[in-house]
PDB file of N, CA and C in Angstrom:
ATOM      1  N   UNK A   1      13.131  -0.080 -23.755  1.00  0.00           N
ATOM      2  CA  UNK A   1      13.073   1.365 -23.666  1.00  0.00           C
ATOM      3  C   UNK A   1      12.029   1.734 -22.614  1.00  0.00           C
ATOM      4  N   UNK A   2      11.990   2.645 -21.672  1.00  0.00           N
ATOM      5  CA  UNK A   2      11.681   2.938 -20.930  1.00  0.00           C
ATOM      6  C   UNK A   2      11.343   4.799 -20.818  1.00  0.00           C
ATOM      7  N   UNK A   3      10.634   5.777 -20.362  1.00  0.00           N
ATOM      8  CA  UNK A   3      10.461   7.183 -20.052  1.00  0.00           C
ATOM      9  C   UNK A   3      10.736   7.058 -18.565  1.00  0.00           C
ATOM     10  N   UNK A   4      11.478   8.166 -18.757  1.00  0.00           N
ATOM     11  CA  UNK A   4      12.005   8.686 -16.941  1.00  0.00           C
ATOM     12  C   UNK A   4      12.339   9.659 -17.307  1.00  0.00           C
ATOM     13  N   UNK A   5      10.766  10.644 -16.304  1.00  0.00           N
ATOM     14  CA  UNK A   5      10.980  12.013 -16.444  1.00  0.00           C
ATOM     15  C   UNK A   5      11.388  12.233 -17.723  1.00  0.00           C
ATOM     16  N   UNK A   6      10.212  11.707 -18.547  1.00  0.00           N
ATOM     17  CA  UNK A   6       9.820  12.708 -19.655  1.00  0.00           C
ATOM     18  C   UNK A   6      11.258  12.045 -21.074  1.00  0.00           C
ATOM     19  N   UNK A   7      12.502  11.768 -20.432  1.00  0.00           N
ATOM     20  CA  UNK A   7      13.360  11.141 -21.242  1.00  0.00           C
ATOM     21  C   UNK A   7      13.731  10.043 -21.529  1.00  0.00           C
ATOM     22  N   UNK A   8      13.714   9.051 -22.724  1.00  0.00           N
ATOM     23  CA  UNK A   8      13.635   8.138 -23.039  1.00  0.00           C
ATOM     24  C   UNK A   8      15.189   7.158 -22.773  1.00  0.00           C
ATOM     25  N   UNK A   9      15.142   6.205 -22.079  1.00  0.00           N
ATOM     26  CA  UNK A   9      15.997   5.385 -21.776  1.00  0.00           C
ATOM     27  C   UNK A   9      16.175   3.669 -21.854  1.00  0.00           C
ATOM     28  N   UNK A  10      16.998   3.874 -22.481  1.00  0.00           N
ATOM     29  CA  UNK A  10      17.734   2.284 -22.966  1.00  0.00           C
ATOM     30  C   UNK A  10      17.882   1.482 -21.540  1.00  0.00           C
ATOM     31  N   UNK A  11      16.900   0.004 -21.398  1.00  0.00           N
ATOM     32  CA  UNK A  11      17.599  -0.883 -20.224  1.00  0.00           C
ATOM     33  C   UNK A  11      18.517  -1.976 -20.799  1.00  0.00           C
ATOM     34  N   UNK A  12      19.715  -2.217 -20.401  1.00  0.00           N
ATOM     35  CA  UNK A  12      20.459  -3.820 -20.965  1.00  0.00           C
ATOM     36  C   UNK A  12      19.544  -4.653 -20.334  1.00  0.00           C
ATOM     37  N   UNK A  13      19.011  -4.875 -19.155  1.00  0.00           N
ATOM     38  CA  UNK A  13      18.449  -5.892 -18.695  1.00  0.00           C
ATOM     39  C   UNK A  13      17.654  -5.387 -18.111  1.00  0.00           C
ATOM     40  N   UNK A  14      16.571  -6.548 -17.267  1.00  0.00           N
ATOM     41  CA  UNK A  14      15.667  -6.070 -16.143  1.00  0.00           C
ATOM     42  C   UNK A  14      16.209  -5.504 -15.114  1.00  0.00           C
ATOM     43  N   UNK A  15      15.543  -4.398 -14.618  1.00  0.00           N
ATOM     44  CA  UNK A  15      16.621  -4.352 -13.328  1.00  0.00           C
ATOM     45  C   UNK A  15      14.839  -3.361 -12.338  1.00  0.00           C
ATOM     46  N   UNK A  16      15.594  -3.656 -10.913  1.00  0.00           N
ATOM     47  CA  UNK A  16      14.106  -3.207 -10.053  1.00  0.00           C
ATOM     48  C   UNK A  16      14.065  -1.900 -10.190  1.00  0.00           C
ATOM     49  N   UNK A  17      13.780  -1.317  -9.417  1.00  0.00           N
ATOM     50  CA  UNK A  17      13.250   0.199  -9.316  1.00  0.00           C
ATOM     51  C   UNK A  17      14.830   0.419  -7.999  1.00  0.00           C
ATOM     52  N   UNK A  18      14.562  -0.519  -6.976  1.00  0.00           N
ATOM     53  CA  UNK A  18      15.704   0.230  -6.430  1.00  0.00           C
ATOM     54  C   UNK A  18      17.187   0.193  -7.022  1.00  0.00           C
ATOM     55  N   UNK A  19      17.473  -0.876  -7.877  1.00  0.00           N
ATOM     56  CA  UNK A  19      18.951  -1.092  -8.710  1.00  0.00           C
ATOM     57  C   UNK A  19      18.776   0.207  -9.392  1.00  0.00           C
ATOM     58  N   UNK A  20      17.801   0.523 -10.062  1.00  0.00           N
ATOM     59  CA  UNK A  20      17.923   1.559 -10.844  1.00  0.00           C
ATOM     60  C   UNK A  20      17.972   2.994 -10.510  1.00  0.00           C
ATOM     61  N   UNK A  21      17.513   3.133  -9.492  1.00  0.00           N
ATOM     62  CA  UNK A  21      17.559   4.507  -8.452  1.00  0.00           C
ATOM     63  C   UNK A  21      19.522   4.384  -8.206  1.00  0.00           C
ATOM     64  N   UNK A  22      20.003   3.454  -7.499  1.00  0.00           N
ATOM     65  CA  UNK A  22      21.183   3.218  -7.357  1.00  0.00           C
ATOM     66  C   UNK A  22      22.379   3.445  -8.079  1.00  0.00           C
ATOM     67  N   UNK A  23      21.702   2.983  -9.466  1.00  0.00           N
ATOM     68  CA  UNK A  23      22.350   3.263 -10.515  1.00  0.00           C
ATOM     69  C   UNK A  23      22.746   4.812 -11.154  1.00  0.00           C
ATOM     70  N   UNK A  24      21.689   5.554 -10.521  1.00  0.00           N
ATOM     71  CA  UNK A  24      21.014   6.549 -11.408  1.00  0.00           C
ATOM     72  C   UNK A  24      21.895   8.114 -10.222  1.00  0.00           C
ATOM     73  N   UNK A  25      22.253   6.962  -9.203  1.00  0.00           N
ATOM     74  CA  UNK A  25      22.657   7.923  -7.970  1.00  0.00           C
ATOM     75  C   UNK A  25      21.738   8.838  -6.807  1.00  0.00           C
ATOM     76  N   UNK A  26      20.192   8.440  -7.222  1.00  0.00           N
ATOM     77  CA  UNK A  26      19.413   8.546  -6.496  1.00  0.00           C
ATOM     78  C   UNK A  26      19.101   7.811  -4.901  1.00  0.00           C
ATOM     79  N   UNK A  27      19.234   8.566  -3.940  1.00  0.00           N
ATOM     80  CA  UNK A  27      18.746   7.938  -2.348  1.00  0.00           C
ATOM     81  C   UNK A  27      17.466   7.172  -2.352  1.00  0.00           C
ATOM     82  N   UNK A  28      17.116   6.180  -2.235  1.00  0.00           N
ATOM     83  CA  UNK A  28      16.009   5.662  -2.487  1.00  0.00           C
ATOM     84  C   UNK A  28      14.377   6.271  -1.267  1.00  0.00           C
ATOM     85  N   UNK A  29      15.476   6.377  -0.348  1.00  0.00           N
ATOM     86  CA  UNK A  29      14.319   7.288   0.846  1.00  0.00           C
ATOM     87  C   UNK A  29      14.263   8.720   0.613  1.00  0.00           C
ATOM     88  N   UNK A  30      14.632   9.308  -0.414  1.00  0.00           N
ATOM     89  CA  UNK A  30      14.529  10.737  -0.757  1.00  0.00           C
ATOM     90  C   UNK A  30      14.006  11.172  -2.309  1.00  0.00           C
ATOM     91  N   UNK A  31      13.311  10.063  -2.504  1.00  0.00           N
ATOM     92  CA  UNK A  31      12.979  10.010  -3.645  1.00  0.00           C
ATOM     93  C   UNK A  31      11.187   9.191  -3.809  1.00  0.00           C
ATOM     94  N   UNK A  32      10.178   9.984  -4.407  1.00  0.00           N
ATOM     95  CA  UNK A  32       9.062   8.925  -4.114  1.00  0.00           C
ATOM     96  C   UNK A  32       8.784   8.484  -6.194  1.00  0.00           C
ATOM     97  N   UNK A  33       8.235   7.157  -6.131  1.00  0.00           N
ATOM     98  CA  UNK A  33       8.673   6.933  -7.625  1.00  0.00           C
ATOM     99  C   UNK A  33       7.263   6.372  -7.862  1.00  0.00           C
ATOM    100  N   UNK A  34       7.065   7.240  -9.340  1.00  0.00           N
ATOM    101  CA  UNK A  34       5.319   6.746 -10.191  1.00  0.00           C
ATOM    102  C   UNK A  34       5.589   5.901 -10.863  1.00  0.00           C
ATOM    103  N   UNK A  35       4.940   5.179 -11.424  1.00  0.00           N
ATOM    104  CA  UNK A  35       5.439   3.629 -12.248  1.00  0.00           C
ATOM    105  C   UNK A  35       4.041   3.583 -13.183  1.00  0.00           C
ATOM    106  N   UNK A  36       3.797   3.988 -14.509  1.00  0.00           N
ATOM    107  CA  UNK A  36       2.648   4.489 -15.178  1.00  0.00           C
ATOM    108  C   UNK A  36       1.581   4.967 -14.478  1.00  0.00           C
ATOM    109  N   UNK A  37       1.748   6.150 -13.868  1.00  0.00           N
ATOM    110  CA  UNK A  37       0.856   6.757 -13.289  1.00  0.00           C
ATOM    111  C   UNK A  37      -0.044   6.200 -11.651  1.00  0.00           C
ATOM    112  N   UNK A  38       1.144   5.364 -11.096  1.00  0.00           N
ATOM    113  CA  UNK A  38       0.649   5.087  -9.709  1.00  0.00           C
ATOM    114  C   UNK A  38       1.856   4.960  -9.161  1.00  0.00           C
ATOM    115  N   UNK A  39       2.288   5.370  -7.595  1.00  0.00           N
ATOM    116  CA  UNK A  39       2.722   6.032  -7.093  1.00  0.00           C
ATOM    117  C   UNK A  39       3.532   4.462  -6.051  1.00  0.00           C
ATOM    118  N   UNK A  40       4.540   4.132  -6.038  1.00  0.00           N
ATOM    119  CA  UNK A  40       5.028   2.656  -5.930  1.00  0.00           C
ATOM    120  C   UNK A  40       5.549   2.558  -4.350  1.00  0.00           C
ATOM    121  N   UNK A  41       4.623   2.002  -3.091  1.00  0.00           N
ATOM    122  CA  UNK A  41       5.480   2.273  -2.064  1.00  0.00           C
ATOM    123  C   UNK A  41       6.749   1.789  -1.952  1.00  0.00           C
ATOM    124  N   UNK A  42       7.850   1.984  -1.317  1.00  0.00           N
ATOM    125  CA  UNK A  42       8.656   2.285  -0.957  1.00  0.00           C
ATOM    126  C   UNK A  42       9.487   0.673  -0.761  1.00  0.00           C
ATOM    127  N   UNK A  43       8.469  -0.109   0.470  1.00  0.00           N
ATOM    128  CA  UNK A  43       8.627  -0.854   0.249  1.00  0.00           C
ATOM    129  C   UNK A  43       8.728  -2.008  -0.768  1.00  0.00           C
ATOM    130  N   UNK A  44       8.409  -1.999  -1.828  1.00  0.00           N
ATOM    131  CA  UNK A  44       8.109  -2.985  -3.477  1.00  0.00           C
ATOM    132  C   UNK A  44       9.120  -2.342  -4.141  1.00  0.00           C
ATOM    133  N   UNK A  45      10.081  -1.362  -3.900  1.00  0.00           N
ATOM    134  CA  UNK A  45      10.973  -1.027  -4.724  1.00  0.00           C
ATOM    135  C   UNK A  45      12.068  -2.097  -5.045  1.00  0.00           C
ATOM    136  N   UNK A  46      12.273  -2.968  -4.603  1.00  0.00           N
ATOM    137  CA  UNK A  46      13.029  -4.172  -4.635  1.00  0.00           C
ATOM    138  C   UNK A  46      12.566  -5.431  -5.655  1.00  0.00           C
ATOM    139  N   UNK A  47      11.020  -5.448  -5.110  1.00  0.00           N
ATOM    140  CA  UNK A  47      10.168  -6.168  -5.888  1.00  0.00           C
ATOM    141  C   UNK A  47       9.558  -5.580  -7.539  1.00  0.00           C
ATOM    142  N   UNK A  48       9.856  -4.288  -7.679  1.00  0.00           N
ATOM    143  CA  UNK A  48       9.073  -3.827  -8.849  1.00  0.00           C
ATOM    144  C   UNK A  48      10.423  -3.926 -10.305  1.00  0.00           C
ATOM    145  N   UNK A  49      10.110  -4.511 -10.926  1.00  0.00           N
ATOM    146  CA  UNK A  49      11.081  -4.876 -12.058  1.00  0.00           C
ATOM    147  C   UNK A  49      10.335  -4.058 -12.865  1.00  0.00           C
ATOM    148  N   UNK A  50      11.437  -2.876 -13.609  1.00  0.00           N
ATOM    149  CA  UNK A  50      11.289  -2.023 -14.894  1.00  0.00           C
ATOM    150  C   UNK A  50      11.068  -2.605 -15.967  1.00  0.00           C
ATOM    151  N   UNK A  51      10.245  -2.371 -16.762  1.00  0.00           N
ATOM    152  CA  UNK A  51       9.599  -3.150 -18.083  1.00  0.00           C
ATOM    153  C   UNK A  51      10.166  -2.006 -19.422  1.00  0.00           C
ATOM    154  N   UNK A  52      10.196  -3.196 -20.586  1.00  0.00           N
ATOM    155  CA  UNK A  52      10.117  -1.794 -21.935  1.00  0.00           C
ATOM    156  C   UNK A  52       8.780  -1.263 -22.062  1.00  0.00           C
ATOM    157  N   UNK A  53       8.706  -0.033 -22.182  1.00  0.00           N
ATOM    158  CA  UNK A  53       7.094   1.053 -22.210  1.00  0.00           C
ATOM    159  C   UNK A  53       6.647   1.312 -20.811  1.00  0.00           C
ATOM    160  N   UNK A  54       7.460   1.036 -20.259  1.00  0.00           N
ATOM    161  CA  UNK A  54       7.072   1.456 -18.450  1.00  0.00           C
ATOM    162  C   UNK A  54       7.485   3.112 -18.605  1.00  0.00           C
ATOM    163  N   UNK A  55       6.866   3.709 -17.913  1.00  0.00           N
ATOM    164  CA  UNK A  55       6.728   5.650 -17.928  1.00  0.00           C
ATOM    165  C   UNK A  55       6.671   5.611 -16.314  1.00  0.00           C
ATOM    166  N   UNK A  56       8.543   6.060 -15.842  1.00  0.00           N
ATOM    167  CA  UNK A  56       8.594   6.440 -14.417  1.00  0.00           C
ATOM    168  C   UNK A  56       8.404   7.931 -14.164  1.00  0.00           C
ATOM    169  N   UNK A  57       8.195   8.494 -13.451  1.00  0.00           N
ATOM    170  CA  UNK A  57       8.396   9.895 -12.751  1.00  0.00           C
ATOM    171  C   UNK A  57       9.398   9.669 -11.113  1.00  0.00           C
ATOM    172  N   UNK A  58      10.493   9.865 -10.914  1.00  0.00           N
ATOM    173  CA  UNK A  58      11.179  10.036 -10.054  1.00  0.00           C
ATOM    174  C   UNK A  58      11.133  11.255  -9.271  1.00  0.00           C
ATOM    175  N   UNK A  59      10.695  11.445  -8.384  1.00  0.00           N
ATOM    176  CA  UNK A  59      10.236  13.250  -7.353  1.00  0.00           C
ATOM    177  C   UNK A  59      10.763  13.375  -6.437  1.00  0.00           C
ATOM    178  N   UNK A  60      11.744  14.352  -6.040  1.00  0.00           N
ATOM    179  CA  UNK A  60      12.842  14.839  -5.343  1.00  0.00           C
ATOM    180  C   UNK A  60      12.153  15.459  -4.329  1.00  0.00           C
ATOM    181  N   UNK A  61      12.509  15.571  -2.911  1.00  0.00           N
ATOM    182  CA  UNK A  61      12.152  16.000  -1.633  1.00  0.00           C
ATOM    183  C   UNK A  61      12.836  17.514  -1.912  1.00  0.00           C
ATOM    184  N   UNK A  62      12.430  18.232  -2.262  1.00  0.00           N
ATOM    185  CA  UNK A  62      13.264  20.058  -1.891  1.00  0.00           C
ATOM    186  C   UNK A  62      13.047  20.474  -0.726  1.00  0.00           C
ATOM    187  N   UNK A  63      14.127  20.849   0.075  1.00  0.00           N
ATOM    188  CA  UNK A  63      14.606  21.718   1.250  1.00  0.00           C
ATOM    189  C   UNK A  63      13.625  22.767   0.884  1.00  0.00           C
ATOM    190  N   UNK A  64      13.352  24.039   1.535  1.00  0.00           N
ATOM    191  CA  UNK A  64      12.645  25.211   1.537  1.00  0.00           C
ATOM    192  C   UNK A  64      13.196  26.438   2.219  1.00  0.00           C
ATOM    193  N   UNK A  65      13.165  27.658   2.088  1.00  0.00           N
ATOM    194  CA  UNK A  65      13.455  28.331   3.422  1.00  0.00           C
ATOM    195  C   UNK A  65      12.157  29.095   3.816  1.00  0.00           C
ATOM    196  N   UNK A  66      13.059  30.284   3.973  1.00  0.00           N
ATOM    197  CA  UNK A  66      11.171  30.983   5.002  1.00  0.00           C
ATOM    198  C   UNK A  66      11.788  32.388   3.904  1.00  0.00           C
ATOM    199  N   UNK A  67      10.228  32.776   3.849  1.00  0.00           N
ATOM    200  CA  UNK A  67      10.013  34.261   3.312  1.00  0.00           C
ATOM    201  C   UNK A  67      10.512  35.273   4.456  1.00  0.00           C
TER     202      UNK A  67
END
């Protein structure tokens, strides 16, 4: 079991941070990801294997316009 964004989620297996972005339908370059409260570059997303009691935050790039 795992938290992402706050909601609790079932893993069948290990899987990295980028399988799971993939999975999840997330762009992995449009997305920056916390992994218990530290902030995981970009590059190690391949290397970082999701644990049970691991607490992700996944953070979306928003477009903006002008006032």
């Amino acid at each position: 079991m795992i938290t992402v964004n706050g909601e609790n989620r079932t893993l069948e297996n290990p899987v990295s941070v980028t399988e799971y972005l993939k999975v999840c339908n997330y762009i992995p370059v449009q997305v920056v990801v916390e992994l218990n409260e530290e902030i995981i570059k970009r590059e190690n997303y391949d290397t970082t294997v999701l644990k049970d009691g691991d607490v992700v935050e996944i953070l979306h790039f928003m477009g903006g316009g002008s006032f």
